[in-house]
N, C-alpha and C. Protein backbone atom coordinates (compact mmCIF):
# COMPACT_ATOMS: atom_id res chain seq x y z
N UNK A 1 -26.63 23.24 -19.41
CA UNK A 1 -25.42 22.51 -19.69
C UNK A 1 -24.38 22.72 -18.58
N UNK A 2 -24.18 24.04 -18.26
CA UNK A 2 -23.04 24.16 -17.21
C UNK A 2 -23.57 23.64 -15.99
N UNK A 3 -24.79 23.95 -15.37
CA UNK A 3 -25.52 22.94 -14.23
C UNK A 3 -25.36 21.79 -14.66
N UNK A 4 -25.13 20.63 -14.78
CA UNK A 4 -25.09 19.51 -15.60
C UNK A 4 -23.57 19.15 -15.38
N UNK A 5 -22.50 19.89 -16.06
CA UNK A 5 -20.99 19.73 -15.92
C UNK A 5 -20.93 20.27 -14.64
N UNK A 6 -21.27 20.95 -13.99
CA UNK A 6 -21.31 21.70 -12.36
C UNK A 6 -21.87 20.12 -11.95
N UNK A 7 -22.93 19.61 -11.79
CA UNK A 7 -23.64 18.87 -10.67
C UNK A 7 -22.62 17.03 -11.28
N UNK A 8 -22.02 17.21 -12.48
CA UNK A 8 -21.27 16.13 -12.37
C UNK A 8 -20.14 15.75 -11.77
N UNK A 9 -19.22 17.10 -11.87
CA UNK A 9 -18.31 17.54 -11.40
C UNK A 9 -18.12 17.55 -9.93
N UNK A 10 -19.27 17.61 -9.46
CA UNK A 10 -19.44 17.68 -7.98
C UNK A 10 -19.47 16.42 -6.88
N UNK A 11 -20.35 15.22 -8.26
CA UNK A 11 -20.40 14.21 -7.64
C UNK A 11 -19.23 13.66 -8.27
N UNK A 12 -18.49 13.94 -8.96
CA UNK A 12 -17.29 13.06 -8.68
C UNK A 12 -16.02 13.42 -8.27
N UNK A 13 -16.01 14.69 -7.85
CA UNK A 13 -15.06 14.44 -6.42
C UNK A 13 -15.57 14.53 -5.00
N UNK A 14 -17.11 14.42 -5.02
CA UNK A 14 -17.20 13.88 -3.99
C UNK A 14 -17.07 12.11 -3.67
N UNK A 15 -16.98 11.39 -4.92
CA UNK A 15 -16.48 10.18 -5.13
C UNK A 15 -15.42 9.68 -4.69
N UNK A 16 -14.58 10.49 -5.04
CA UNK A 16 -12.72 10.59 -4.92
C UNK A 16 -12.58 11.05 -3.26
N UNK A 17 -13.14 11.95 -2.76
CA UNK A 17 -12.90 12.27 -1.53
C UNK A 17 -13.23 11.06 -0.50
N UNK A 18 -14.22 10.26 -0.69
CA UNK A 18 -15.18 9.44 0.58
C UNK A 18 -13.78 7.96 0.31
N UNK A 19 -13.91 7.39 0.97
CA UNK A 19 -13.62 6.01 1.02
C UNK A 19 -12.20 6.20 1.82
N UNK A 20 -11.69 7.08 2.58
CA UNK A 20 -10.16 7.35 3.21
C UNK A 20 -10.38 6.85 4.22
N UNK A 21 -8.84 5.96 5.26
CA UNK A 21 -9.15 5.40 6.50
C UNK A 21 -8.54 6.03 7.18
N UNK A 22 -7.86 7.40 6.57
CA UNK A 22 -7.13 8.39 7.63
C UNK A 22 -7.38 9.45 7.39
N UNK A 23 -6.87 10.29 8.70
CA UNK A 23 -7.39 12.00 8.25
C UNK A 23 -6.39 12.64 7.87
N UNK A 24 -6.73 13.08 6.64
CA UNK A 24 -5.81 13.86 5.73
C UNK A 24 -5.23 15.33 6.46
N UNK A 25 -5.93 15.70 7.57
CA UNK A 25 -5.22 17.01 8.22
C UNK A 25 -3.97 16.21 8.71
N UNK A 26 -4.02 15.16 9.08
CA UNK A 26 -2.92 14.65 9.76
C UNK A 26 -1.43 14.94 8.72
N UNK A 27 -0.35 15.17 9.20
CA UNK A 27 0.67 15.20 7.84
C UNK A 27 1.26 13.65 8.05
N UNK A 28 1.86 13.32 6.77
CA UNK A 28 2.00 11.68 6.73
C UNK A 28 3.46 12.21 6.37
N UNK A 29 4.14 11.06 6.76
CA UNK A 29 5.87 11.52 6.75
C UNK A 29 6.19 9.78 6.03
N UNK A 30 6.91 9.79 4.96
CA UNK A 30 7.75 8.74 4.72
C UNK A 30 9.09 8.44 5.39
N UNK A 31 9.66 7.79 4.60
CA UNK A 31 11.50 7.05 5.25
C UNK A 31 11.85 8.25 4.53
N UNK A 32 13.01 9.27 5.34
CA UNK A 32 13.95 10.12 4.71
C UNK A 32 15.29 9.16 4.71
N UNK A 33 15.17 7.70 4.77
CA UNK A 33 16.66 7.43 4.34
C UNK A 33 15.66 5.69 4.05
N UNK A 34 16.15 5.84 2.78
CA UNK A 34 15.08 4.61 2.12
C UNK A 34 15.48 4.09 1.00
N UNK A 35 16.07 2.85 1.01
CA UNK A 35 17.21 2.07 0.11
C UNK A 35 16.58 1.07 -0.57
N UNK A 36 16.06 1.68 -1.36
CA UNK A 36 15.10 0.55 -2.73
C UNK A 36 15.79 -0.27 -2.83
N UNK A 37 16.57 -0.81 -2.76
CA UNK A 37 17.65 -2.30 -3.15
C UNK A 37 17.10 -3.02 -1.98
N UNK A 38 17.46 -2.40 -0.71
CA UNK A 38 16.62 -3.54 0.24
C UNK A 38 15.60 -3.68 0.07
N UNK A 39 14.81 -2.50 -0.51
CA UNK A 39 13.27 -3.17 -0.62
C UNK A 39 12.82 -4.51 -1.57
N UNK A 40 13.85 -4.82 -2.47
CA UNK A 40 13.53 -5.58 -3.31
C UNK A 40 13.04 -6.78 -2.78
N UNK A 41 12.62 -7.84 -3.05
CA UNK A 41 12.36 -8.96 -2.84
C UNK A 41 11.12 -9.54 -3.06
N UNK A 42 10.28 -10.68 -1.66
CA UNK A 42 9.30 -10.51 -1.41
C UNK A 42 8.20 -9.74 -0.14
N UNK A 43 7.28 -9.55 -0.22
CA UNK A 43 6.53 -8.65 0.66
C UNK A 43 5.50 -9.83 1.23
N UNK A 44 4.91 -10.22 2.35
CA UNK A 44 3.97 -10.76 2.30
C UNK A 44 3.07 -9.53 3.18
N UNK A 45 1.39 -9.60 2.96
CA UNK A 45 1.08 -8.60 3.43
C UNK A 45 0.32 -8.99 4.41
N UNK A 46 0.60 -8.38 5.88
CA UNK A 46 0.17 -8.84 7.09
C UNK A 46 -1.36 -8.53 7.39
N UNK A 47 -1.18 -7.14 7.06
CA UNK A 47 -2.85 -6.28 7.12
C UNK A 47 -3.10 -5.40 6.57
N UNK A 48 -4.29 -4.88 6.25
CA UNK A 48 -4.30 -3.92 5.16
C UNK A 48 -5.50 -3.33 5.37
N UNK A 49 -6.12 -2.13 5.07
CA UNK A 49 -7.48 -1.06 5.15
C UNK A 49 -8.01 -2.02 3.79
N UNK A 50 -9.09 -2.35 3.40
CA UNK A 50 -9.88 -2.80 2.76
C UNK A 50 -10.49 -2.47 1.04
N UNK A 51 -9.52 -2.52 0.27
CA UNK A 51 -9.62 -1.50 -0.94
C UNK A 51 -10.60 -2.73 -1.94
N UNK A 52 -11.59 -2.55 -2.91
CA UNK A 52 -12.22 -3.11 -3.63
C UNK A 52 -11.11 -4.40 -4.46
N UNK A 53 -10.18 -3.96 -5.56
CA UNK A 53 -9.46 -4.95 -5.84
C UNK A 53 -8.71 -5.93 -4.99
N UNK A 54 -8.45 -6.19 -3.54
CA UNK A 54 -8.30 -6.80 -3.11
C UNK A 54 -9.27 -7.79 -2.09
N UNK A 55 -10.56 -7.41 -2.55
CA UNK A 55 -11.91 -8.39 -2.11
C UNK A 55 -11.70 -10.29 -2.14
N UNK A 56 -11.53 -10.56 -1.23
CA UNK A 56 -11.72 -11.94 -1.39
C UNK A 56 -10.14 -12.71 -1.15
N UNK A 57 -9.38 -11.99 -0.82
CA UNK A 57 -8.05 -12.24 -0.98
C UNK A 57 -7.33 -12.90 -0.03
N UNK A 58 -6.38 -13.30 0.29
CA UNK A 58 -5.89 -14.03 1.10
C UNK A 58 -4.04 -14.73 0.47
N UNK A 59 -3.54 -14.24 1.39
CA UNK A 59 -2.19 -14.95 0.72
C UNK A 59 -1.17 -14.33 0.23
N UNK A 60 -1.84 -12.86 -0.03
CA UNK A 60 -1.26 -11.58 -0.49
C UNK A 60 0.29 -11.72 -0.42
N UNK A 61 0.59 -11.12 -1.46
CA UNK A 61 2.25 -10.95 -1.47
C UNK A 61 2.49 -9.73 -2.27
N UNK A 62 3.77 -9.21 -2.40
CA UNK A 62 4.01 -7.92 -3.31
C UNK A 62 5.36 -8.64 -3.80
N UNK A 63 6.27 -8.53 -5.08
CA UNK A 63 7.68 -9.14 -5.03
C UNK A 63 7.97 -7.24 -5.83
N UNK A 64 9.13 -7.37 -5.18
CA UNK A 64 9.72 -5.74 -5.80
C UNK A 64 11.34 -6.39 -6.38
N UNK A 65 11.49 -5.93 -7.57
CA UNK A 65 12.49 -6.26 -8.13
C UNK A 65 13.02 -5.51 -8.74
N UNK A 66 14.78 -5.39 -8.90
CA UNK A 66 15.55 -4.05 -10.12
C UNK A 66 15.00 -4.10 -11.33
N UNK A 67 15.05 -2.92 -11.75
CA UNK A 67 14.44 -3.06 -12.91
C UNK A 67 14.91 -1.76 -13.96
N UNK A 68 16.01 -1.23 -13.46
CA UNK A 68 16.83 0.08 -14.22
C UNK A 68 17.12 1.21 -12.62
N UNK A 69 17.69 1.82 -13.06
CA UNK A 69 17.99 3.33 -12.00
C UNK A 69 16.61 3.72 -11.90
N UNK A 70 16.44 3.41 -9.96
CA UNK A 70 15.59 4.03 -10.08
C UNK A 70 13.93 3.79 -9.73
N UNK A 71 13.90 2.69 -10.68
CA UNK A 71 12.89 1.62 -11.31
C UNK A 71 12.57 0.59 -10.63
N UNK A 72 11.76 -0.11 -9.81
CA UNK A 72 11.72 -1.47 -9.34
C UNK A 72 10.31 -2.20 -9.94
N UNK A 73 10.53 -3.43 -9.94
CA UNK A 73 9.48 -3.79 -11.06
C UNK A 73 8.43 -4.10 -9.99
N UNK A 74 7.22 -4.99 -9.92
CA UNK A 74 6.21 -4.75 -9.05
C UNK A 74 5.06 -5.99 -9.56
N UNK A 75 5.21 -7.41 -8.83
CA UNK A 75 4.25 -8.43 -9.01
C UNK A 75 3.75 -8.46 -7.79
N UNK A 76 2.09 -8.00 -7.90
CA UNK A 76 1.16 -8.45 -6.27
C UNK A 76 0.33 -9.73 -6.90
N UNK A 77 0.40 -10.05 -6.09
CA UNK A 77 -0.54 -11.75 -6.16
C UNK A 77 -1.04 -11.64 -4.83
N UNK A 78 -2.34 -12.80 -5.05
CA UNK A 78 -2.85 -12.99 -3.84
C UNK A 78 -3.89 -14.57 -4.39
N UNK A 79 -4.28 -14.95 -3.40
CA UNK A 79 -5.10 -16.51 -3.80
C UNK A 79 -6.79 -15.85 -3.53
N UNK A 80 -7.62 -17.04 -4.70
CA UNK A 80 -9.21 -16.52 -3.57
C UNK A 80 -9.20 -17.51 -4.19
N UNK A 81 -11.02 -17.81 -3.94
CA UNK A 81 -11.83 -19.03 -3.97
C UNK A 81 -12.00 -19.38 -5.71
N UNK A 82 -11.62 -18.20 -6.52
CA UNK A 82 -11.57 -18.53 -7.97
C UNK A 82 -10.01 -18.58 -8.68
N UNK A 83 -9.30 -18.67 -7.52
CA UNK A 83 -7.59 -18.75 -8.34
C UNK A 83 -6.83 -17.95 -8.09
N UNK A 84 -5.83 -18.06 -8.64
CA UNK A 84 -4.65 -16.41 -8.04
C UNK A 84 -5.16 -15.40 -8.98
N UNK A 85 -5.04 -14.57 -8.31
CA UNK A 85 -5.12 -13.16 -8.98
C UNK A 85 -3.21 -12.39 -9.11
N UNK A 86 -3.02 -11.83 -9.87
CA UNK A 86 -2.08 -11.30 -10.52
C UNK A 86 -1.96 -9.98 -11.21
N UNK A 87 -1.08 -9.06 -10.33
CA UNK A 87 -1.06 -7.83 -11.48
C UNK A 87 0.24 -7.34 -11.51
N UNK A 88 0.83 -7.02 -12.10
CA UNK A 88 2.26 -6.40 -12.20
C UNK A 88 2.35 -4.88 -12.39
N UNK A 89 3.67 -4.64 -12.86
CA UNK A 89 3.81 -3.46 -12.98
C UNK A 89 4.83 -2.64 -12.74
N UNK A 90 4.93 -1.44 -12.23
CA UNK A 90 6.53 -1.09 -11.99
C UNK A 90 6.69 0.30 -10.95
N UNK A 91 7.54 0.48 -9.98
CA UNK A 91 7.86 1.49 -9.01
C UNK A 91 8.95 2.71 -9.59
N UNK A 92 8.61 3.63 -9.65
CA UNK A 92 9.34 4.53 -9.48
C UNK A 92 9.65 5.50 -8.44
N UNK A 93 11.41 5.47 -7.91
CA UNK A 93 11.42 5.90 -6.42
C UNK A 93 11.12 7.99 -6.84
N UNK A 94 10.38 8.42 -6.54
CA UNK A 94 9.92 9.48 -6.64
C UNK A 94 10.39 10.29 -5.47
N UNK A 95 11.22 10.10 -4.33
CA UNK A 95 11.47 11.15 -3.70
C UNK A 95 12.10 10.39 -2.46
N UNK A 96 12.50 10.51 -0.86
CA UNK A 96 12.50 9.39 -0.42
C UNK A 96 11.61 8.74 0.94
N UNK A 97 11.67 7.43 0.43
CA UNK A 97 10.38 6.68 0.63
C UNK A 97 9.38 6.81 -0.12
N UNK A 98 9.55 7.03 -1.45
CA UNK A 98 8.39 7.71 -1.54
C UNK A 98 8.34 7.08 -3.47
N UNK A 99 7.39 6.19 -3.57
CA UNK A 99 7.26 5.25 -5.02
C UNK A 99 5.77 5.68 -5.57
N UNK A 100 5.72 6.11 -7.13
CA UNK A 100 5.28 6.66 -7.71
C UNK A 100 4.46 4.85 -8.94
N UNK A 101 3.67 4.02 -8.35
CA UNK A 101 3.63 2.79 -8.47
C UNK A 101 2.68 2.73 -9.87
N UNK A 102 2.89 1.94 -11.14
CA UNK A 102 1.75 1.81 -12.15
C UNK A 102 1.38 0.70 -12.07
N UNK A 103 0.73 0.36 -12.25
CA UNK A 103 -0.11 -0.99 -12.72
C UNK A 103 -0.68 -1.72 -13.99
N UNK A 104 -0.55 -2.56 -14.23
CA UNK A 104 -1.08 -2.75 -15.89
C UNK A 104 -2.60 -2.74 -15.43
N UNK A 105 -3.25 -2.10 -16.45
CA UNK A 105 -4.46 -1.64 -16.84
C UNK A 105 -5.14 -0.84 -15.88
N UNK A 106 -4.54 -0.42 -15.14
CA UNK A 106 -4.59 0.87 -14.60
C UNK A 106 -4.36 2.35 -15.02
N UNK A 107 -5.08 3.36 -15.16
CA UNK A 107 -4.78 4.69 -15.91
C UNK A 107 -4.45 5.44 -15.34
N UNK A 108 -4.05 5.33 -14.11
CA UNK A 108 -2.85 6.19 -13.80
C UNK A 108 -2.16 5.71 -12.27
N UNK A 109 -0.81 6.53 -12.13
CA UNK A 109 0.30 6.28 -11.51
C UNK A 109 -0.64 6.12 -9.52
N UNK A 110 -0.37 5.78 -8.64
CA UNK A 110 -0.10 6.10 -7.33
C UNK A 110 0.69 6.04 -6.59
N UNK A 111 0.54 7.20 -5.46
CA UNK A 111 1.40 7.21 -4.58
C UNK A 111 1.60 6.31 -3.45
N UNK A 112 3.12 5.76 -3.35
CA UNK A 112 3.21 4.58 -2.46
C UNK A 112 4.10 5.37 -1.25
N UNK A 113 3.61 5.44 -0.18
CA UNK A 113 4.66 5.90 0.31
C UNK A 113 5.18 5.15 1.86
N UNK A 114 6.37 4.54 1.80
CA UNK A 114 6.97 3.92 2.35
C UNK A 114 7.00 4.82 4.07
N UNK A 115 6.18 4.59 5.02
CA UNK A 115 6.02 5.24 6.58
C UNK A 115 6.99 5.33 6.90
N UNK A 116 7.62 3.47 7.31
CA UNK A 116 8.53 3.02 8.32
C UNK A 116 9.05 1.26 7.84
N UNK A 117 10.03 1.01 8.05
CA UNK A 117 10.73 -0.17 7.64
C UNK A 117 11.75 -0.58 8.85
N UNK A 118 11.48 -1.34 9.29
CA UNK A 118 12.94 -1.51 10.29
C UNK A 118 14.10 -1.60 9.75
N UNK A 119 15.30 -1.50 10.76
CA UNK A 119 16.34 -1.97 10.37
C UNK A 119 16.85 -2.63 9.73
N UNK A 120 16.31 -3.97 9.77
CA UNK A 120 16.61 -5.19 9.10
C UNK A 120 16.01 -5.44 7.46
N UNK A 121 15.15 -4.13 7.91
CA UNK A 121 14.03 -4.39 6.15
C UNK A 121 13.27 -5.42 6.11
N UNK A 122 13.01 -6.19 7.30
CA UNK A 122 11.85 -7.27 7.82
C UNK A 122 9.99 -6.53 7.88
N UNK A 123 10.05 -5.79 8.09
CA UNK A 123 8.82 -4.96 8.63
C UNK A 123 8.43 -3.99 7.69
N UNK A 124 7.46 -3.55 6.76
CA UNK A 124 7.41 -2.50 6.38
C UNK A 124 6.01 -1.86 6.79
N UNK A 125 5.41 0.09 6.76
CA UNK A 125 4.23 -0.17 6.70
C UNK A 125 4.30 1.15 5.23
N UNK A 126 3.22 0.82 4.36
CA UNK A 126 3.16 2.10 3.32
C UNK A 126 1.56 2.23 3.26
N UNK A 127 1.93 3.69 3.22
CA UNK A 127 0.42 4.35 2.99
C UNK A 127 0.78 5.24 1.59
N UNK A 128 -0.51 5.82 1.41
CA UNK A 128 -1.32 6.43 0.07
C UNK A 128 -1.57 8.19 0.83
N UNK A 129 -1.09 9.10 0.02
CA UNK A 129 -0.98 10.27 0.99
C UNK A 129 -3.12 10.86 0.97
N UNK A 130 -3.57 9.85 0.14
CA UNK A 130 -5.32 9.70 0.13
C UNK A 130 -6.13 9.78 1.10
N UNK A 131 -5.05 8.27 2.02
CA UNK A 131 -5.99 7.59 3.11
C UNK A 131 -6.42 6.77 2.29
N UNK A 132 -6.98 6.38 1.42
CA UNK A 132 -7.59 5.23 0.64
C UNK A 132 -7.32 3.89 0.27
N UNK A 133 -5.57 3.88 0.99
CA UNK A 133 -5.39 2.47 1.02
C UNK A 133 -4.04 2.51 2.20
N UNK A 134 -3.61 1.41 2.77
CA UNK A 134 -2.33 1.23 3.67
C UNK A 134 -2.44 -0.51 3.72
N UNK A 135 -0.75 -0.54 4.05
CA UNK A 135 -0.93 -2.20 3.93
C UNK A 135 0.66 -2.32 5.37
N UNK A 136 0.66 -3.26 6.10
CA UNK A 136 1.47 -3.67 6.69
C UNK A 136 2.11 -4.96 5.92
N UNK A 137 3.34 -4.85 5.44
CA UNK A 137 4.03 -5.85 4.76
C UNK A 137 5.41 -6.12 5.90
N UNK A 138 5.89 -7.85 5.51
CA UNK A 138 6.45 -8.32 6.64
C UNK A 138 7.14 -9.53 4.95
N UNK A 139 8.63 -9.73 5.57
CA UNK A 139 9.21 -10.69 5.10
C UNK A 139 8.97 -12.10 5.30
N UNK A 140 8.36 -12.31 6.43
CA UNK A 140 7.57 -13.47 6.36
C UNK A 140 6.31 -13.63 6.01
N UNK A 141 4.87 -14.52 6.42
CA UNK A 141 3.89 -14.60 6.35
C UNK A 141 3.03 -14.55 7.44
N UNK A 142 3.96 -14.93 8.81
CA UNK A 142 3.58 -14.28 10.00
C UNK A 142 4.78 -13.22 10.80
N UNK A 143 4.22 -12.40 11.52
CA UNK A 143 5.07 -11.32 11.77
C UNK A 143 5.32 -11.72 13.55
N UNK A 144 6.53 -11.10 13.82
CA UNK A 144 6.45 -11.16 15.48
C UNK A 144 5.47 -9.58 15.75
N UNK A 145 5.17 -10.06 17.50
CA UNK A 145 4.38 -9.40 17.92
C UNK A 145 4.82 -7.93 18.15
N UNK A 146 5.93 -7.15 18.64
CA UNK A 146 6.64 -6.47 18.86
C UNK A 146 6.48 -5.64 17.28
N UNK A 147 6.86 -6.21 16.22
CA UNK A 147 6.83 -5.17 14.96
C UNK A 147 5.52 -4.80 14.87
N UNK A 148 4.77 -6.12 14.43
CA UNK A 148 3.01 -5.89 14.29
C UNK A 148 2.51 -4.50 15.19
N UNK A 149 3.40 -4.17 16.46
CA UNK A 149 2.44 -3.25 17.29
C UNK A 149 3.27 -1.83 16.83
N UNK A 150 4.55 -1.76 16.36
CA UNK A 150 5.38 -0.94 15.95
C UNK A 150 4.71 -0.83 14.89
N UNK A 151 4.49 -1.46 13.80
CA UNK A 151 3.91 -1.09 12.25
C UNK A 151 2.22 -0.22 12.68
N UNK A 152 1.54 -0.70 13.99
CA UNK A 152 0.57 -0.30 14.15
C UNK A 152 0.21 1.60 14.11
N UNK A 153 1.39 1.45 15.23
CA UNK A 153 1.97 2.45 15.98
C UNK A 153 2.05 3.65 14.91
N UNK A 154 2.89 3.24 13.54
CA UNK A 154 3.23 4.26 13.07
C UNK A 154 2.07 4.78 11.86
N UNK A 155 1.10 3.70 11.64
CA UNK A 155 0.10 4.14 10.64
C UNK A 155 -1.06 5.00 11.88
N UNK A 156 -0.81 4.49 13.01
CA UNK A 156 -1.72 5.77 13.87
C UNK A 156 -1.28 7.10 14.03
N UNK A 157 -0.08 7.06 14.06
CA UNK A 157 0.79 8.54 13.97
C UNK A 157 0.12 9.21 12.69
N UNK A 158 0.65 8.21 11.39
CA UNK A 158 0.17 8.90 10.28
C UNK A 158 -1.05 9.09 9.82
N UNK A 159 -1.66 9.01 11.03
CA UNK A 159 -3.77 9.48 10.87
C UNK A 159 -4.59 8.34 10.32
N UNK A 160 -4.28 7.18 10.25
CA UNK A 160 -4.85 6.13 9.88
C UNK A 160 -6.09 5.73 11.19
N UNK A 161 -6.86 5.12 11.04
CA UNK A 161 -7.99 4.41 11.83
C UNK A 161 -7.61 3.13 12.13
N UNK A 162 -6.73 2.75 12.90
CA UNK A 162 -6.87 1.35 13.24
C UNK A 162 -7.68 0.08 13.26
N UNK A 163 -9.07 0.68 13.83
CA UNK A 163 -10.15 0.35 13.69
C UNK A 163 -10.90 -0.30 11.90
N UNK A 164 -9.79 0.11 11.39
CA UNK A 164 -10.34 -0.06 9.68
C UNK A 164 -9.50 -1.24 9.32
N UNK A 165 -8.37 -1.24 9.91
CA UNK A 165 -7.73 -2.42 9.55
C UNK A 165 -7.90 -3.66 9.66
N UNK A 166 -7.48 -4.65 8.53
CA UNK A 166 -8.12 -5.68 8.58
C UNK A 166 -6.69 -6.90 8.42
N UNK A 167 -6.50 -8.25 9.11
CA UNK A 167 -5.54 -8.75 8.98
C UNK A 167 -5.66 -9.64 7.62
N UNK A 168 -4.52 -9.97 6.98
CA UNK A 168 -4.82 -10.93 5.59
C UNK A 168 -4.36 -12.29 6.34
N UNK A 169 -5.12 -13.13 6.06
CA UNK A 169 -4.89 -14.36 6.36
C UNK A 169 -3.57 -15.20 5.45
N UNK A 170 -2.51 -15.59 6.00
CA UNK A 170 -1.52 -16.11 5.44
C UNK A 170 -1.56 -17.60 5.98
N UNK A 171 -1.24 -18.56 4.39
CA UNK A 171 -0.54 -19.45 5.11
C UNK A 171 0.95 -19.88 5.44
N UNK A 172 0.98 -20.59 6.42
CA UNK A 172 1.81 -20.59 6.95
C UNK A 172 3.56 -21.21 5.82
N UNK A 173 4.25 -20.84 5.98
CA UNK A 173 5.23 -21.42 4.73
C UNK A 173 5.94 -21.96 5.32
């Protein structure tokens, strides 16, 4: 029995460990000055490391909205070949830069953590302190070239694989 709970136990965090596009020795640093009100709005997502629920996707967006102290509410959509997909949900700012994100029908919370945002709050990039997911989000649907290499820039700092990244196809608005 304990071989059994031992050899299950084993394979499933070796489950949990595999699928990261960065190296976790690396230390990952969020925004120490990070103003959830600007974050609100819409997100469109420029590029992203390749996570299973977002298979097939294209069109991607995130909308972040008030939603109490604290609290920002949380609709990702995206289009595929069978319709929009839709999930909601809600942010909690957990530290700074740093959003503690649920999802409906999801069983538990993740960590969102906000890298780098420009000035303007045009540019964002957030990673997962995992490695298991990162997304480059942009206020438009296409980004200028100059941020795109800045957003690059800073998910390589934070131990990400470039090489893993993949662009989301937007159309044009």
């Amino acid at each position: 029995m304990k071989r059994t709970l031992l050899a299950c136990l084993t394979l499933l965090m070796a489950a949990c460990a595999g699928g990261a596009y960065r190296d976790t020795a690396v230390p990952m640093t969020s925004m120490a000055v990070f103003d959830p009100a600007r974050y609100v709005g819409t997100w469109y997502e420029i590029a992203s490391f390749p996570v299973p629920f977002q298979a097939g996707c294209r069109n991607t967006r995130a909308d972040y909205g008030p939603a109490g102290p604290g609290v920002l509410s949380v609709r990702n959509a995206c289009d595929t070949d069978g319709g929009a997909k839709v999930i909601t949900g809600s942010a909690t700012v957990a530290g700074p830069g740093r959003l503690k994100v649920r999802l409906q029908g999801v069983p538990v919370a993740a960590d969102y953590w906000v890298l780098w945002v420009d000035e303007g709050y045009r540019t964002a990039v957030v990673g997962v302190p995992s490695g298991r997911a990162g997304w480059i989000l942009n206020r438009d649907p296409q980004i200028p070239p100059d941020r795109l290499t800045a957003a690059r820039e800073v998910l390589a700092f934070n131990g990400y694989d470039l090489g893993e990244l993949r662009m989301t196809p937007q159309a044009a608005q």
